[in-house]
N, C-alpha and C. Protein backbone atom coordinates (compact mmCIF):
# COMPACT_ATOMS: atom_id res chain seq x y z
N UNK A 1 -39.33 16.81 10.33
CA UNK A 1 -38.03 16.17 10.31
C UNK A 1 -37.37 16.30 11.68
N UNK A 2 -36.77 15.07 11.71
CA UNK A 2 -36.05 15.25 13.55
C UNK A 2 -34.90 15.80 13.18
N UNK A 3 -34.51 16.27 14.58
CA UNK A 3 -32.84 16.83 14.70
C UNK A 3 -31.88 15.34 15.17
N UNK A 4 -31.12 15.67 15.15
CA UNK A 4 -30.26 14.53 15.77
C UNK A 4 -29.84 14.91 16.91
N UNK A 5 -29.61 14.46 17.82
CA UNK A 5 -29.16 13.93 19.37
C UNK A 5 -28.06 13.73 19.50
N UNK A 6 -27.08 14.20 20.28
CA UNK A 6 -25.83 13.65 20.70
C UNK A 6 -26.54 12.50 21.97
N UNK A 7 -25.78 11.41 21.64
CA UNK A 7 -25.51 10.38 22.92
C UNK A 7 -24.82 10.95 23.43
N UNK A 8 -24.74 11.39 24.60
CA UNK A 8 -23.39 11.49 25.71
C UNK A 8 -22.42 10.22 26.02
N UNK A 9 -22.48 8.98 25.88
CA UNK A 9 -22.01 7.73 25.64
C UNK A 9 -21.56 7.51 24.62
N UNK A 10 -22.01 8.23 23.51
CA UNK A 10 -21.23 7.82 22.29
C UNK A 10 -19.89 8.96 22.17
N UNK A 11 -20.35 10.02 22.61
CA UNK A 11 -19.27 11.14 22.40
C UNK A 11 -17.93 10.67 23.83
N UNK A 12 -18.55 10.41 24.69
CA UNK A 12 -17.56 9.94 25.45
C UNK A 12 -16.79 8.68 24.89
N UNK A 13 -17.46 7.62 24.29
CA UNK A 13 -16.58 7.11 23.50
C UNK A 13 -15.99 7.07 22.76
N UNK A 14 -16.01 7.88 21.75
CA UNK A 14 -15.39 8.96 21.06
C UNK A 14 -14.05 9.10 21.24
N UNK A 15 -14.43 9.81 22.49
CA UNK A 15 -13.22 11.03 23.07
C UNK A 15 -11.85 9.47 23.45
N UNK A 16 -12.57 8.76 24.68
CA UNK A 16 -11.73 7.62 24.69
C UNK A 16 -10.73 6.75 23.68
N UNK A 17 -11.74 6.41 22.57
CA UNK A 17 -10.81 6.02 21.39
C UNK A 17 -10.13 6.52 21.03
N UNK A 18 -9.88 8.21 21.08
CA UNK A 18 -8.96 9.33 20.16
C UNK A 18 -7.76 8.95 21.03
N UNK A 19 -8.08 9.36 22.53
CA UNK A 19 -6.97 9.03 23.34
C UNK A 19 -5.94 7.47 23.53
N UNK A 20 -7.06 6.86 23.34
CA UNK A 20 -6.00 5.37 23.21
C UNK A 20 -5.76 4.98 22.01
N UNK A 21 -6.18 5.91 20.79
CA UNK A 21 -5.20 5.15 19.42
C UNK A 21 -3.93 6.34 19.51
N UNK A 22 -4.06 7.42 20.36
CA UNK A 22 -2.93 8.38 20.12
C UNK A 22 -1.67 7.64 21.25
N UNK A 23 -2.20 7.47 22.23
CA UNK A 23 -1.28 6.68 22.91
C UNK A 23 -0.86 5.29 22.55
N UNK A 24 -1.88 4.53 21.79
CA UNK A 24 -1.33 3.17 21.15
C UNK A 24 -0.61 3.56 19.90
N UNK A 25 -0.50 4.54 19.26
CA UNK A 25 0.33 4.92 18.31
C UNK A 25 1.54 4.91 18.26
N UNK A 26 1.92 6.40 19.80
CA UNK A 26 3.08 6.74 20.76
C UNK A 26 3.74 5.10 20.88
N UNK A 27 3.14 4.27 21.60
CA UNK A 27 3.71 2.77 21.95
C UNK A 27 4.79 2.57 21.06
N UNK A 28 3.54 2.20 19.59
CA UNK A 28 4.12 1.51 18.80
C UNK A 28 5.52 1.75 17.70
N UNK A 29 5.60 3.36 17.74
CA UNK A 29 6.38 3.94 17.34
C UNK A 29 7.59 3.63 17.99
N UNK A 30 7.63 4.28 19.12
CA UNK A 30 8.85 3.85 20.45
C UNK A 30 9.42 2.09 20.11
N UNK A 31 8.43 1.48 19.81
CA UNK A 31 8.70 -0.29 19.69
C UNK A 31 9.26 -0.18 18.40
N UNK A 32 8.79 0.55 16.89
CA UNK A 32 9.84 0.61 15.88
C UNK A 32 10.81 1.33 16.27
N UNK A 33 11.36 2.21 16.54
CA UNK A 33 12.28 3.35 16.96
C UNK A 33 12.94 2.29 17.56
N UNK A 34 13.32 1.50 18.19
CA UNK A 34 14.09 0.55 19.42
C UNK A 34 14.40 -0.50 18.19
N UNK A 35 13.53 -1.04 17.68
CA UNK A 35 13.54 -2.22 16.60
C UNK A 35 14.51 -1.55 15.33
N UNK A 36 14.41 -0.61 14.76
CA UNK A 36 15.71 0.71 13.98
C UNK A 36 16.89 0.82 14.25
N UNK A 37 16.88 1.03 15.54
CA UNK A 37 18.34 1.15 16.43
C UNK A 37 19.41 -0.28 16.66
N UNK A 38 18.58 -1.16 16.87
CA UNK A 38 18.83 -2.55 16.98
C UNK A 38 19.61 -3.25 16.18
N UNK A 39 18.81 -3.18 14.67
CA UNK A 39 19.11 -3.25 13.41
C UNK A 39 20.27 -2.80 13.31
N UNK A 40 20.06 -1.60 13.10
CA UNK A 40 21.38 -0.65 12.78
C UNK A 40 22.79 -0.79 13.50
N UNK A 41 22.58 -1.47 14.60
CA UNK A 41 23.95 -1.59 15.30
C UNK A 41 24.37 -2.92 15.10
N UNK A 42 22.96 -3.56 14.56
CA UNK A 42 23.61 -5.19 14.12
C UNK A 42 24.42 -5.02 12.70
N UNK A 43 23.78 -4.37 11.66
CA UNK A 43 24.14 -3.78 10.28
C UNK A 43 25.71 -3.57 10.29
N UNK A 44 26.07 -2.62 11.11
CA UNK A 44 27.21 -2.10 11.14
C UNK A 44 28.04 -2.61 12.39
N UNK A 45 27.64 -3.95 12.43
CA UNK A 45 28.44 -4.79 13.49
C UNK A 45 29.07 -4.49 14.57
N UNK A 46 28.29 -3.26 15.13
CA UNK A 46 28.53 -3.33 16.38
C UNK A 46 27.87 -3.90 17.26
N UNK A 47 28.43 -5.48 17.59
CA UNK A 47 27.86 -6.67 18.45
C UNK A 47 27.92 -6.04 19.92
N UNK A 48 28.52 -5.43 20.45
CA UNK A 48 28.47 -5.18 21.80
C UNK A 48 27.42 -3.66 22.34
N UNK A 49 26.93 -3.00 21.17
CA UNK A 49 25.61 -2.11 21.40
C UNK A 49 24.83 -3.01 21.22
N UNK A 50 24.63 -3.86 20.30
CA UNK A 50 23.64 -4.88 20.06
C UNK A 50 23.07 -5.61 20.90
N UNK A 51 24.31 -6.44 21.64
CA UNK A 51 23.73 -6.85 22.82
C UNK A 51 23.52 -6.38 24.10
N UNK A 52 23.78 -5.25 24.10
CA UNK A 52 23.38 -4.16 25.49
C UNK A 52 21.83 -3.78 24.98
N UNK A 53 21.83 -3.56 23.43
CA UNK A 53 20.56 -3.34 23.37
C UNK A 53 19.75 -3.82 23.24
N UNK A 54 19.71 -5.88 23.27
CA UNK A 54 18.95 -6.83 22.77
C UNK A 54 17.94 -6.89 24.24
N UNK A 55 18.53 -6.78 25.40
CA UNK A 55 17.49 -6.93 26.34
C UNK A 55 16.73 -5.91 26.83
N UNK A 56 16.61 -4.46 26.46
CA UNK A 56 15.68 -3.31 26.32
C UNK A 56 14.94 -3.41 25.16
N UNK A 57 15.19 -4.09 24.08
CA UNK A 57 14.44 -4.60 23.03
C UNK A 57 13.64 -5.52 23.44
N UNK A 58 13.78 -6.93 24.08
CA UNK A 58 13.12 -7.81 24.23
C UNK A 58 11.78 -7.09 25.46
N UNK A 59 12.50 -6.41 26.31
CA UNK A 59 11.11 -5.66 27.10
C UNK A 59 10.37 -5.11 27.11
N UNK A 60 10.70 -4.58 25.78
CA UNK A 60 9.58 -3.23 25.27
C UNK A 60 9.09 -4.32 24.53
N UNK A 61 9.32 -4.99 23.85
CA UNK A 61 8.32 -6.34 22.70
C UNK A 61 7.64 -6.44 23.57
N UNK A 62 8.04 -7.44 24.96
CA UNK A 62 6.94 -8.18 25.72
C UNK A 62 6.14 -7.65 26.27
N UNK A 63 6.46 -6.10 26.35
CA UNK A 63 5.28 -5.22 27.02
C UNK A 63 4.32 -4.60 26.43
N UNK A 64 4.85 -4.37 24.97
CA UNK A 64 3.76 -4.12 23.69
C UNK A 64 2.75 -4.97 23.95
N UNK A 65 3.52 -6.38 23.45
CA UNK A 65 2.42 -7.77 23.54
C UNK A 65 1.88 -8.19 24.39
N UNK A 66 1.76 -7.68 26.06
CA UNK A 66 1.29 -7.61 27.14
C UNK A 66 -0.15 -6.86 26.61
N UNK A 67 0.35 -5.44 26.73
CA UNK A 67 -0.82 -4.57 26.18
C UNK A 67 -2.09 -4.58 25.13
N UNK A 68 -1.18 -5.59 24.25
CA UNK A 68 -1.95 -5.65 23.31
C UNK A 68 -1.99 -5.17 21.99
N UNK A 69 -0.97 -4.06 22.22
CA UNK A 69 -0.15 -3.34 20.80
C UNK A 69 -0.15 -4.34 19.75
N UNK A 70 0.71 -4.80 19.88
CA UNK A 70 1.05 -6.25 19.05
C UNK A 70 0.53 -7.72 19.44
N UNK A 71 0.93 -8.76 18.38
CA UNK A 71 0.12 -9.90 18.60
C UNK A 71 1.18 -10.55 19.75
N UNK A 72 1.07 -11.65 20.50
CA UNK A 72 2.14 -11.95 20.84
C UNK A 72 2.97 -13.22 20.05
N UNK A 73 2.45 -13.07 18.92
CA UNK A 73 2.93 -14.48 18.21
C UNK A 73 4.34 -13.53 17.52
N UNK A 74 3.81 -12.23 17.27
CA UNK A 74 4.19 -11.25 16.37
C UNK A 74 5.76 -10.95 17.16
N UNK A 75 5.80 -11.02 18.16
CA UNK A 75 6.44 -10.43 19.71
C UNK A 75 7.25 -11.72 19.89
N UNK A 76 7.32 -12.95 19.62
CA UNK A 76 8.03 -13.79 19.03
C UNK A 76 8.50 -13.91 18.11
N UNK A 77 8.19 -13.43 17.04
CA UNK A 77 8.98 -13.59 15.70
C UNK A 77 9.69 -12.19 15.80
N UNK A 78 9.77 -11.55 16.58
CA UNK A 78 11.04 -9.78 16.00
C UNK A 78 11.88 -10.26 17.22
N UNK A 79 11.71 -11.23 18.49
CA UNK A 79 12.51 -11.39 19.20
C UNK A 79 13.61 -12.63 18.45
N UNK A 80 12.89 -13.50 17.98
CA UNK A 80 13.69 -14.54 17.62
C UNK A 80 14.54 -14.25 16.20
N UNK A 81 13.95 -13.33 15.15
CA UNK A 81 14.99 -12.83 14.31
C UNK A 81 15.99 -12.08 14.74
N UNK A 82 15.77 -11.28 15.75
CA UNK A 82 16.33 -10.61 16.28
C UNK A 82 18.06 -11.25 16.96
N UNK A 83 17.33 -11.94 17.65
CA UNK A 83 18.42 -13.13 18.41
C UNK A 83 19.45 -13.75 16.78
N UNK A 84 18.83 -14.06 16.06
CA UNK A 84 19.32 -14.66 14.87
C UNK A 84 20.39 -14.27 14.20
N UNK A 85 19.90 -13.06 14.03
CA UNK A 85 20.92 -11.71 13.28
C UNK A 85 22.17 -11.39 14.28
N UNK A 86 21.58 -11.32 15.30
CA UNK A 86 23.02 -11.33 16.42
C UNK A 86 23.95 -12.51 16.18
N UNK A 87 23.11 -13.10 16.21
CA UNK A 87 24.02 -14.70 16.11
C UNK A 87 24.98 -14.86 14.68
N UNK A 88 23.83 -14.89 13.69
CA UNK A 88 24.89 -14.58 12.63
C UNK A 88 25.84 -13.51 12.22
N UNK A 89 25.93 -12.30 13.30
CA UNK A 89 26.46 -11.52 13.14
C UNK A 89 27.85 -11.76 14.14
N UNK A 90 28.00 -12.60 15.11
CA UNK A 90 28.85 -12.81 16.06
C UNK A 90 29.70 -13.95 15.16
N UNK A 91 29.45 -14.83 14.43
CA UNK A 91 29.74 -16.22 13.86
C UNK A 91 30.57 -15.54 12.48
N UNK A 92 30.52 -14.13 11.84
CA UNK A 92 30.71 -14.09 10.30
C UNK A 92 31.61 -12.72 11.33
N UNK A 93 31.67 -12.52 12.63
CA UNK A 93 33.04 -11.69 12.96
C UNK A 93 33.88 -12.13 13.42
């Protein structure tokens, strides 16, 4: 009966994937965490955090969807609801 073999190529790839789903994790979290905050200041109608915070929102989207985090179709639709909710939130104050 054989032993088994480490690939050195496979364990290095390995190691690589651990590190970029822990850091693509980190990303994506930070991108909900921002997307939470957003919300929440639209919720409770404060329009003027909202829109201080709509364009640090829109940069972290486009840079997710740069990366690859997200889709970028995906990175269009949380920007444009996004914009929406402001809007209807400026129009019903």
């Amino acid at each position: 009966m054989a032993t088994k073999k480490k690939i050195s190529s496979a364990v290095k790839a390995y190691r690589q994937n651990v590190k970029r789903r822990d850091h693509n994790r980190q990303l994506r979290s930070r991108l909900r965490s921002a997307l939470k905050s957003i919300r929440a200041a639209i919720d409770t109608s404060d329009l003027v955090a909202a829109k201080a915070a709509l364009d640090d929102t829109f940069s972290l989207v486009d840079k997710m969807a740069n990366k690859g985090i997200i889709h970028k179709n995906a990175a269009g639709r949380y920007k444009s609801r996004l914009v929406k909710r402001v809007a209807s939130k400026g129009k019903a104050a």
